[in-house]
N, C-alpha and C. Protein backbone atom coordinates (compact mmCIF):
# COMPACT_ATOMS: atom_id res chain seq x y z
N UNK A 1 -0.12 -96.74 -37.18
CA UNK A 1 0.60 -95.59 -37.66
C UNK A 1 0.00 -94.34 -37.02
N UNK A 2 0.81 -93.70 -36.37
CA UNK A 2 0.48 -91.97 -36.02
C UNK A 2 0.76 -90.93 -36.49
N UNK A 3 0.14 -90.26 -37.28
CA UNK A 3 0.20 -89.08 -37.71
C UNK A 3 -0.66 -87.80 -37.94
N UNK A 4 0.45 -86.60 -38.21
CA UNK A 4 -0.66 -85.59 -37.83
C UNK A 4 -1.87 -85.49 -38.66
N UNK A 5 -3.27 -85.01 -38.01
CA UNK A 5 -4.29 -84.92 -38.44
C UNK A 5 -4.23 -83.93 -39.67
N UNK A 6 -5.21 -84.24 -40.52
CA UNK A 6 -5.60 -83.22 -41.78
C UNK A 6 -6.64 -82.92 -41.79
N UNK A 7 -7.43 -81.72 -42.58
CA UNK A 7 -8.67 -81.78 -42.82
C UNK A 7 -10.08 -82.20 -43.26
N UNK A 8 -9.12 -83.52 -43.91
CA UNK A 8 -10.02 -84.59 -44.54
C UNK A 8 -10.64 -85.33 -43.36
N UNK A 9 -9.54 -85.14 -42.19
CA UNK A 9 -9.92 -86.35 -40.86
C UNK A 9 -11.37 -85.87 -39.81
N UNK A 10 -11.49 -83.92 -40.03
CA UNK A 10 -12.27 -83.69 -39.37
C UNK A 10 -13.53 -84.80 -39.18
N UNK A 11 -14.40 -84.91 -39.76
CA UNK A 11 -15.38 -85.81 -39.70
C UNK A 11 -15.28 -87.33 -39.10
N UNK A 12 -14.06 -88.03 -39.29
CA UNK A 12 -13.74 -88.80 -38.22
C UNK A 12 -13.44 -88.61 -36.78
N UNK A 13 -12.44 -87.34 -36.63
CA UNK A 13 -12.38 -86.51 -35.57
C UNK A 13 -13.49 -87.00 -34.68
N UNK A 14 -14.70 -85.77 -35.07
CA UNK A 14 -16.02 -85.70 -34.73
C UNK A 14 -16.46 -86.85 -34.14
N UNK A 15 -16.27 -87.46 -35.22
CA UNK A 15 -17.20 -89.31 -34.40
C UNK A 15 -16.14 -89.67 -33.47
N UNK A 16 -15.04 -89.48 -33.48
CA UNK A 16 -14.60 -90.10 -32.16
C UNK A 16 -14.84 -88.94 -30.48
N UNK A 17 -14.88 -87.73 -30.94
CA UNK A 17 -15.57 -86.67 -29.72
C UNK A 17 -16.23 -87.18 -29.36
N UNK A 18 -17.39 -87.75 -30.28
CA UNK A 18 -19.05 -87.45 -29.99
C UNK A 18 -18.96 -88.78 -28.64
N UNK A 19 -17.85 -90.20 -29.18
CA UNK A 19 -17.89 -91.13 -28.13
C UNK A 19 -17.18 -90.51 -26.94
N UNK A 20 -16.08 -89.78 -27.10
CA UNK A 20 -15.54 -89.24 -25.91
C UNK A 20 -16.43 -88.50 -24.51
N UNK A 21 -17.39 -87.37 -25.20
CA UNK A 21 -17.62 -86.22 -24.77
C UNK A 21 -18.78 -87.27 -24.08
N UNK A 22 -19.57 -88.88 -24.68
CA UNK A 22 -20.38 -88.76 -24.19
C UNK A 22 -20.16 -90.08 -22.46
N UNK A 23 -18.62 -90.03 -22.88
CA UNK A 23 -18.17 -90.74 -21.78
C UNK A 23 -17.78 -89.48 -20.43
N UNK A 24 -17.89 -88.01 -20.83
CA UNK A 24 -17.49 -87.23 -19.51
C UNK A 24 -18.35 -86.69 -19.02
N UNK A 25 -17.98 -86.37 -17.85
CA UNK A 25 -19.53 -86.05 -16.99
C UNK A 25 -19.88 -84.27 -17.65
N UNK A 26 -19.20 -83.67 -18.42
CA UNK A 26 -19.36 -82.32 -18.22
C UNK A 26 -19.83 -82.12 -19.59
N UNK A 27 -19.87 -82.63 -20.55
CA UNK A 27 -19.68 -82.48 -22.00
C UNK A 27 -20.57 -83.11 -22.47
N UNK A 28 -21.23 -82.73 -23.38
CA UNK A 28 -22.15 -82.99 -24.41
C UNK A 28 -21.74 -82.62 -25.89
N UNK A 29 -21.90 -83.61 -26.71
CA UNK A 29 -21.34 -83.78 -27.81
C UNK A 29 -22.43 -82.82 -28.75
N UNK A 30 -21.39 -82.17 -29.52
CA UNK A 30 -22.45 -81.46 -29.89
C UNK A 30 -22.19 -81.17 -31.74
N UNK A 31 -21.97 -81.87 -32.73
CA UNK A 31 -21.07 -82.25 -33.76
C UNK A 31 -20.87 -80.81 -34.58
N UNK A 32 -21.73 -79.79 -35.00
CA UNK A 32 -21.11 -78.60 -35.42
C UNK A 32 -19.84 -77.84 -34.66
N UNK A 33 -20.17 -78.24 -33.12
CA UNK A 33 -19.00 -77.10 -32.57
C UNK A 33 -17.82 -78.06 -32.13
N UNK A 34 -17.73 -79.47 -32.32
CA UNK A 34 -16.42 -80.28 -32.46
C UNK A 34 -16.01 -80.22 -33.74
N UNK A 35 -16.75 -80.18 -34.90
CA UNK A 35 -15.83 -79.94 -36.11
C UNK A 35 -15.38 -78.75 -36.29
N UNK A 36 -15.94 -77.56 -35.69
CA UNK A 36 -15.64 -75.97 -35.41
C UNK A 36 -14.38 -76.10 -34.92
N UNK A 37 -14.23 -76.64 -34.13
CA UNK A 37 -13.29 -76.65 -32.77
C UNK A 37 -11.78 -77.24 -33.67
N UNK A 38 -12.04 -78.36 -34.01
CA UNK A 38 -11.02 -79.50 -35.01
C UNK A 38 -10.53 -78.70 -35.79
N UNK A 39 -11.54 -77.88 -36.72
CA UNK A 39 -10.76 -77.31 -37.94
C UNK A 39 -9.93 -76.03 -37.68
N UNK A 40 -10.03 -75.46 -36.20
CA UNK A 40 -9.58 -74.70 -36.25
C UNK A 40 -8.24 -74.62 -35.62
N UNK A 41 -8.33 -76.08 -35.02
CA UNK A 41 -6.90 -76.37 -34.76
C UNK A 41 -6.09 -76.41 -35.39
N UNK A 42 -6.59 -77.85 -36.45
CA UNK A 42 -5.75 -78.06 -37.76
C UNK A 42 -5.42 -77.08 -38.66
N UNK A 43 -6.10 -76.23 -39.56
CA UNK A 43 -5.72 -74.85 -39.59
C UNK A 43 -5.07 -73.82 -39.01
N UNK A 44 -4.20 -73.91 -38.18
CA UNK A 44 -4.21 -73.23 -37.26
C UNK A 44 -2.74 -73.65 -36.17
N UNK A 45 -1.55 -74.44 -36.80
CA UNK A 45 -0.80 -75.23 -36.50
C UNK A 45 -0.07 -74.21 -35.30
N UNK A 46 0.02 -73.21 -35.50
CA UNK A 46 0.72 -71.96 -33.91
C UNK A 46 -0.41 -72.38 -32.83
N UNK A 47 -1.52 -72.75 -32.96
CA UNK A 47 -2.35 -73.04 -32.04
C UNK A 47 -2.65 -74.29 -30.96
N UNK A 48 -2.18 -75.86 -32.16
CA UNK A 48 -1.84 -76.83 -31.43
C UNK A 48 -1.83 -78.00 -32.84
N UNK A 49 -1.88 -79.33 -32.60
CA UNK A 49 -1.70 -80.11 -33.05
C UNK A 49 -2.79 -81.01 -32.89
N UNK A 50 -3.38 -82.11 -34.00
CA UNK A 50 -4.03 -83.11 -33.33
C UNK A 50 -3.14 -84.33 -34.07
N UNK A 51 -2.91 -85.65 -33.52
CA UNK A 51 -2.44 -86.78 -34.10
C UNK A 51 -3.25 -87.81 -33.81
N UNK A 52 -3.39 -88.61 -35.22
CA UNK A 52 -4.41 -89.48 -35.06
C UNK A 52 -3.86 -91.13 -35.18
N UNK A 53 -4.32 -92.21 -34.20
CA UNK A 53 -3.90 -93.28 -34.98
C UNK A 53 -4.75 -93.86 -36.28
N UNK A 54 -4.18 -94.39 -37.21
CA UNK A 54 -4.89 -95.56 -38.02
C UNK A 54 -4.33 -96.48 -38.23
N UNK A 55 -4.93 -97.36 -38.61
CA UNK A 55 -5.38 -98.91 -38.56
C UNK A 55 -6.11 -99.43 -40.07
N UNK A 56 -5.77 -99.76 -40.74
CA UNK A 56 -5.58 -100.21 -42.39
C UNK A 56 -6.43 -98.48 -42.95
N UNK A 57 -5.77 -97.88 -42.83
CA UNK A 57 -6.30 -96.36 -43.08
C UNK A 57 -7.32 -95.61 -42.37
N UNK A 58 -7.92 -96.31 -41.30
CA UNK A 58 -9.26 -96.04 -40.60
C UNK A 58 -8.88 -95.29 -39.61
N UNK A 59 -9.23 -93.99 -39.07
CA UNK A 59 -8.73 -93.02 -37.62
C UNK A 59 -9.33 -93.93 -36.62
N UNK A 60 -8.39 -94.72 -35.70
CA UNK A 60 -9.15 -95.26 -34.25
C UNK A 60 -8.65 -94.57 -33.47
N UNK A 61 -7.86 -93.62 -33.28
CA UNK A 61 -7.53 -93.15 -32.07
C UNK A 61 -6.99 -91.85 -32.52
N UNK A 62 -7.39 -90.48 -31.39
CA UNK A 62 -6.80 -89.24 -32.08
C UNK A 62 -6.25 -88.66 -30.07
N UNK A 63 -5.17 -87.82 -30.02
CA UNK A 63 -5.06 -87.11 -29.18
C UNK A 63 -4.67 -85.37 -29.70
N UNK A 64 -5.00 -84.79 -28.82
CA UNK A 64 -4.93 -83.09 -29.19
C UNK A 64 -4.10 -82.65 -28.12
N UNK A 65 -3.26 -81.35 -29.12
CA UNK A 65 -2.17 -80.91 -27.58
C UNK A 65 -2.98 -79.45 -28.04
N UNK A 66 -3.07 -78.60 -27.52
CA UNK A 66 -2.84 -76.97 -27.51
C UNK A 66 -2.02 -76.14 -26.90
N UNK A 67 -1.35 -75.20 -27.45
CA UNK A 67 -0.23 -74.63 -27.23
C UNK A 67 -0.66 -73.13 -26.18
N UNK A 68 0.34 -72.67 -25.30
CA UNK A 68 0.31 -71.91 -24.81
C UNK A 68 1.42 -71.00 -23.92
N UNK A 69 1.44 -70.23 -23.55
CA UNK A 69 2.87 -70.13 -22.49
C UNK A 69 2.49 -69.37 -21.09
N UNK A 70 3.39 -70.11 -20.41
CA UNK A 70 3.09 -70.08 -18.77
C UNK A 70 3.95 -69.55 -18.14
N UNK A 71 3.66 -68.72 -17.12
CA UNK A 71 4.29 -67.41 -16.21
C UNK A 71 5.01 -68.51 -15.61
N UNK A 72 4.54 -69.36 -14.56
CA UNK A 72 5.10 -69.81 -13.86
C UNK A 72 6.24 -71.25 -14.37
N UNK A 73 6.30 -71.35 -15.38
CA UNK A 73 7.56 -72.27 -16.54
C UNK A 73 8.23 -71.35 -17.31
N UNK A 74 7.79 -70.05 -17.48
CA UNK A 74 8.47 -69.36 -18.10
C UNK A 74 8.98 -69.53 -19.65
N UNK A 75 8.08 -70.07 -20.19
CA UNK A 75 7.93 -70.61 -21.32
C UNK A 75 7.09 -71.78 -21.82
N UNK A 76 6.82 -72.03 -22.75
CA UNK A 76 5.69 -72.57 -24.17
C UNK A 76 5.28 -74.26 -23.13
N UNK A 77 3.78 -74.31 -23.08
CA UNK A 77 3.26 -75.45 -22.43
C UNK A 77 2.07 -75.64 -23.49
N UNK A 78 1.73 -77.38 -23.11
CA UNK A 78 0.95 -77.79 -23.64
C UNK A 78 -0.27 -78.12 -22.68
N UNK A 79 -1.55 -78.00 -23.84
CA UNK A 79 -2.80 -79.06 -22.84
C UNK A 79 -3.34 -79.85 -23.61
N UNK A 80 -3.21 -81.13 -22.76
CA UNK A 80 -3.37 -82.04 -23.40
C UNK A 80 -5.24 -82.28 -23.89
N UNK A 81 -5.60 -81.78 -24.84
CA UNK A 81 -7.11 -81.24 -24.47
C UNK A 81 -8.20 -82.57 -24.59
N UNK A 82 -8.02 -83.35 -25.47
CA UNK A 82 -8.57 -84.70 -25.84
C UNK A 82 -7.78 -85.65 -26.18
N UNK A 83 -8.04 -86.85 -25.66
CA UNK A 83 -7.55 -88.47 -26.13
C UNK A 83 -8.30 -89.44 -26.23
N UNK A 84 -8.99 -90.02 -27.20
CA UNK A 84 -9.74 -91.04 -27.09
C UNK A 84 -9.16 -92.04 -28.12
N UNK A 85 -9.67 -93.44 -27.78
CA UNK A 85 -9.62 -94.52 -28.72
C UNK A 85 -10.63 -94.98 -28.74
N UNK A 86 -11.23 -95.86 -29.99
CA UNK A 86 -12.35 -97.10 -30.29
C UNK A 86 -12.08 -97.37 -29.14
N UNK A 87 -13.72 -97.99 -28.53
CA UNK A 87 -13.22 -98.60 -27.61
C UNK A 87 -12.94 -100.51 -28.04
N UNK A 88 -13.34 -100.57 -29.27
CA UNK A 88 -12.48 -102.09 -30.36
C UNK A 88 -11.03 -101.97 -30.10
N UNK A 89 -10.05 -101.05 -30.23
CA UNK A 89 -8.85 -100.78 -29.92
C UNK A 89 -8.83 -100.91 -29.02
N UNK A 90 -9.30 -100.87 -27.57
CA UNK A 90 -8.71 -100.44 -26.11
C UNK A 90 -7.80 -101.76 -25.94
N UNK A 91 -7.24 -101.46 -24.99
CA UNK A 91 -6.19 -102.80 -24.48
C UNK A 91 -4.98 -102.98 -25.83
N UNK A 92 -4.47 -102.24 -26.63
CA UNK A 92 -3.72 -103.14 -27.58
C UNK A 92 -2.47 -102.13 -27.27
N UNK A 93 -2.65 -101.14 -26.85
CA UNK A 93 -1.37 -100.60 -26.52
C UNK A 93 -1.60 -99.31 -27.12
N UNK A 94 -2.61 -98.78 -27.91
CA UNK A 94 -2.59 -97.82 -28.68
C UNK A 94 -2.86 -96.65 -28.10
N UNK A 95 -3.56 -96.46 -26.74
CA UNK A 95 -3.54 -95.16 -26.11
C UNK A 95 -2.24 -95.02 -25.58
N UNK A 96 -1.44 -95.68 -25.42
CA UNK A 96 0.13 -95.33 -24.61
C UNK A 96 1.01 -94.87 -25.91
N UNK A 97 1.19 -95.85 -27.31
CA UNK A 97 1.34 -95.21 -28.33
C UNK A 97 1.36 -94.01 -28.68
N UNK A 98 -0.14 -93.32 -28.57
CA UNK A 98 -0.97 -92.19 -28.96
C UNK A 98 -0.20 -91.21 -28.28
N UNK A 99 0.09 -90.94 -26.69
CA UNK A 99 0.29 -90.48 -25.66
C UNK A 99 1.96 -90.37 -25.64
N UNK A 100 2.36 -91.16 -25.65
CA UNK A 100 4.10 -91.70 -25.73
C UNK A 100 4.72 -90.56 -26.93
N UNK A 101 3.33 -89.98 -28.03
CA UNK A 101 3.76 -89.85 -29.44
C UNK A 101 3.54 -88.39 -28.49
N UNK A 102 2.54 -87.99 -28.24
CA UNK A 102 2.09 -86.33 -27.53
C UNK A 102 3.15 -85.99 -27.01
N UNK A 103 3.80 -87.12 -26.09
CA UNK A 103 4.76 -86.47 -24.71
C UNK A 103 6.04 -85.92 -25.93
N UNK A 104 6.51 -87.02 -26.75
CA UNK A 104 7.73 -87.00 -27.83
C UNK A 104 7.55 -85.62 -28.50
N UNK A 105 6.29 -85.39 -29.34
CA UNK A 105 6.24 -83.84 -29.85
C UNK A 105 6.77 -82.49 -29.10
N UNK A 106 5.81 -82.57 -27.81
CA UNK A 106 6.20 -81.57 -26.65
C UNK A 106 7.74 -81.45 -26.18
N UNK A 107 8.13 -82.65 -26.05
CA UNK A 107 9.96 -82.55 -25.53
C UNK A 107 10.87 -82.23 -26.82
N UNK A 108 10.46 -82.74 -27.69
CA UNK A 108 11.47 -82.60 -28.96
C UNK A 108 10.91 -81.11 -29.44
N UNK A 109 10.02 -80.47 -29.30
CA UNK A 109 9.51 -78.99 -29.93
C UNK A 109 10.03 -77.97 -28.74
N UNK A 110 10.50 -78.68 -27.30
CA UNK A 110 10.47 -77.57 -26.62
C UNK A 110 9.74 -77.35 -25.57
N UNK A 111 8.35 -77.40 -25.76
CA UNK A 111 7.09 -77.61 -24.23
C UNK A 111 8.07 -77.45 -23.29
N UNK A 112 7.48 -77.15 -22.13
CA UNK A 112 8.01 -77.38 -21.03
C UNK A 112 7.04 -78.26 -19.77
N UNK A 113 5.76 -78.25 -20.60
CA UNK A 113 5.02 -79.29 -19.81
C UNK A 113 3.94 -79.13 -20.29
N UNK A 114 2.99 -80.60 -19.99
CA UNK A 114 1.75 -80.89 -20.27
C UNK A 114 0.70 -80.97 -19.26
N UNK A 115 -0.69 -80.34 -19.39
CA UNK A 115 -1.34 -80.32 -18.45
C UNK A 115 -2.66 -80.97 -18.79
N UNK A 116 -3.68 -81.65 -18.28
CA UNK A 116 -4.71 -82.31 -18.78
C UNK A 116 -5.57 -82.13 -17.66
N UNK A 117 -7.24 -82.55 -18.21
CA UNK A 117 -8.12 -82.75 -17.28
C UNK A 117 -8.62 -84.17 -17.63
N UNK A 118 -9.26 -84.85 -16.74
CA UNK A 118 -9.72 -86.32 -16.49
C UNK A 118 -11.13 -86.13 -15.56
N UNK A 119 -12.08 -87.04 -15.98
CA UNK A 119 -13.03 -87.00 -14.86
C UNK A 119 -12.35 -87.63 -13.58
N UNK A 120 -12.67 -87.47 -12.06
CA UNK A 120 -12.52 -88.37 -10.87
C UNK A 120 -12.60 -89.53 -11.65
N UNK A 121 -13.02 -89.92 -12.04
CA UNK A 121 -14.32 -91.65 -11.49
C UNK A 121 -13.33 -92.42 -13.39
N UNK A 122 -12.69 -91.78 -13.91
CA UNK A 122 -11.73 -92.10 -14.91
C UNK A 122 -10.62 -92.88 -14.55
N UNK A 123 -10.56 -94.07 -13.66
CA UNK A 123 -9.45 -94.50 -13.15
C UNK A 123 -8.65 -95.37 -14.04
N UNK A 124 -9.09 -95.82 -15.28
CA UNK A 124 -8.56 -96.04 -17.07
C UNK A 124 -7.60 -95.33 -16.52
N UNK A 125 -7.98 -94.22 -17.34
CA UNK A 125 -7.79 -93.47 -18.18
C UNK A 125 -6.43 -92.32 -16.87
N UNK A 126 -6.58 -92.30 -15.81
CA UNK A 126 -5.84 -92.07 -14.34
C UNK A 126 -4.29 -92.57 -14.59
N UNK A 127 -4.81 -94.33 -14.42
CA UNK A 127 -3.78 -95.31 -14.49
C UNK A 127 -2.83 -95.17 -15.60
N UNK A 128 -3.57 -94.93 -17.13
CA UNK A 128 -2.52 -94.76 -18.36
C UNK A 128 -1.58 -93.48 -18.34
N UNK A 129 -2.43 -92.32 -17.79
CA UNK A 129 -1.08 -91.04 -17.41
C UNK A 129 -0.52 -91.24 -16.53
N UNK A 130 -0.04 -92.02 -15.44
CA UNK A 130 0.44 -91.90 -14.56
C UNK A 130 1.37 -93.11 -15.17
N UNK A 131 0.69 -94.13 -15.65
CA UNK A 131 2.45 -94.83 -16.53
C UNK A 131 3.30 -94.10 -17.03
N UNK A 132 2.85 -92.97 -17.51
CA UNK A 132 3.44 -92.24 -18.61
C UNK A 132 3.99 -90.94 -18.01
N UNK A 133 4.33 -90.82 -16.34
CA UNK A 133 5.30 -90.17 -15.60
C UNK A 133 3.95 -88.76 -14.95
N UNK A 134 2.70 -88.66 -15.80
CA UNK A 134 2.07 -87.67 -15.12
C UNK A 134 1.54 -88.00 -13.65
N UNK A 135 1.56 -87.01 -12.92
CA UNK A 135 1.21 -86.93 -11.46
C UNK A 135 -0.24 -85.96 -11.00
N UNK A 136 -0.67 -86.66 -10.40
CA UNK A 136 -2.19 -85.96 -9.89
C UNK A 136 -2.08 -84.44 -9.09
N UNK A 137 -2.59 -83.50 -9.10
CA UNK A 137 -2.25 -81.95 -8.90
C UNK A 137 -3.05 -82.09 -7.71
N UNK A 138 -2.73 -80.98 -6.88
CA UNK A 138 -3.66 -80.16 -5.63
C UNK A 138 -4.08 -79.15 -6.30
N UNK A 139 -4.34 -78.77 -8.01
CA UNK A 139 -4.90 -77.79 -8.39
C UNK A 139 -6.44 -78.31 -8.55
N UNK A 140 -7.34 -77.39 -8.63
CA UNK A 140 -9.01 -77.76 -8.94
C UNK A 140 -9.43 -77.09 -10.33
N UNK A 141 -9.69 -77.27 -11.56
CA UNK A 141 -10.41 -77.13 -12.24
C UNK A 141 -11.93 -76.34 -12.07
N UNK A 142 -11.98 -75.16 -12.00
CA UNK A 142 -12.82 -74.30 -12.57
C UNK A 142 -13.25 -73.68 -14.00
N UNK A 143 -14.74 -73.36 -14.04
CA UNK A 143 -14.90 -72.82 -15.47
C UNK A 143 -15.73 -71.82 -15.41
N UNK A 144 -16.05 -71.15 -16.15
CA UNK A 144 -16.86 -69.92 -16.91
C UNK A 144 -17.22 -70.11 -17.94
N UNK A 145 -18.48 -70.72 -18.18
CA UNK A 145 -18.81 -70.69 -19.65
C UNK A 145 -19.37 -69.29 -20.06
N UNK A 146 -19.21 -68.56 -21.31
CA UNK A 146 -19.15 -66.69 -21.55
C UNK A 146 -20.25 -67.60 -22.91
């Protein structure tokens, strides 16, 4: 079952970051400022969405969109900011589920597109967006941490 996250979920949230963040090369899990981060989504529904799967009531899988709008679409886009599953879940179909459910929100609300980051060396995780119609950019990812 997929549905949207609540505030009760933060703390599951969290534990599934903490496995995410410590699978990317850039991120360090850091559990005050992922539940910071969570609640202020969820609170915060003009801002973005998170949807989580469960599994006899248990969160195994959550993805996050955040909302925004773009000069060059000329209207309301998403980023796709996190997706993780157990990795006990992997293989059952539930990240395409998860993902299938993101793309459905964005087209039926309007979006005009979704944008994500992936490590290189993520070729999983490559392979599952690109089932799912996304295409690899000639854009580069830069940051500023302030």
């Amino acid at each position: 079952m997929i549905e949207q996250a609540t505030s009760d979920d933060i703390s599951h949230l969290a534990d599934l970051l903490a496995l995410l963040f410590t699978q990317e090369a850039e991120f360090q899990p850091t559990r005050e400022k992922q539940e910071r981060g969570l609640r202020m989504i969820i609170e915060s529904p003009g801002s973005g969405r998170i949807f989580v799967a469960r599994h006899d009531r248990e969160i195994v899988g959550m993805v996050s969109l955040l909302f925004t709008i773009s000069t060059a679409e000329g209207g309301a886009v998403c980023l796709l900011e996190d997706m993780i599953v157990r990795p006990d879940q992997r293989g059952s179909g539930l990240g395409s589920q998860l993902l299938q459910h993101a793309i459905d929100f964005a087209r039926t609300n309007g979006f005009m597109r979704i944008t994500l980051l992936t490590d290189h060396s993520n070729e999983g995780a490559i392979r599952l967006y690109q089932r799912h119609g996304f295409m690899l950019s000639e854009m580069t990812a830069l940051r500023l941490h302030l």
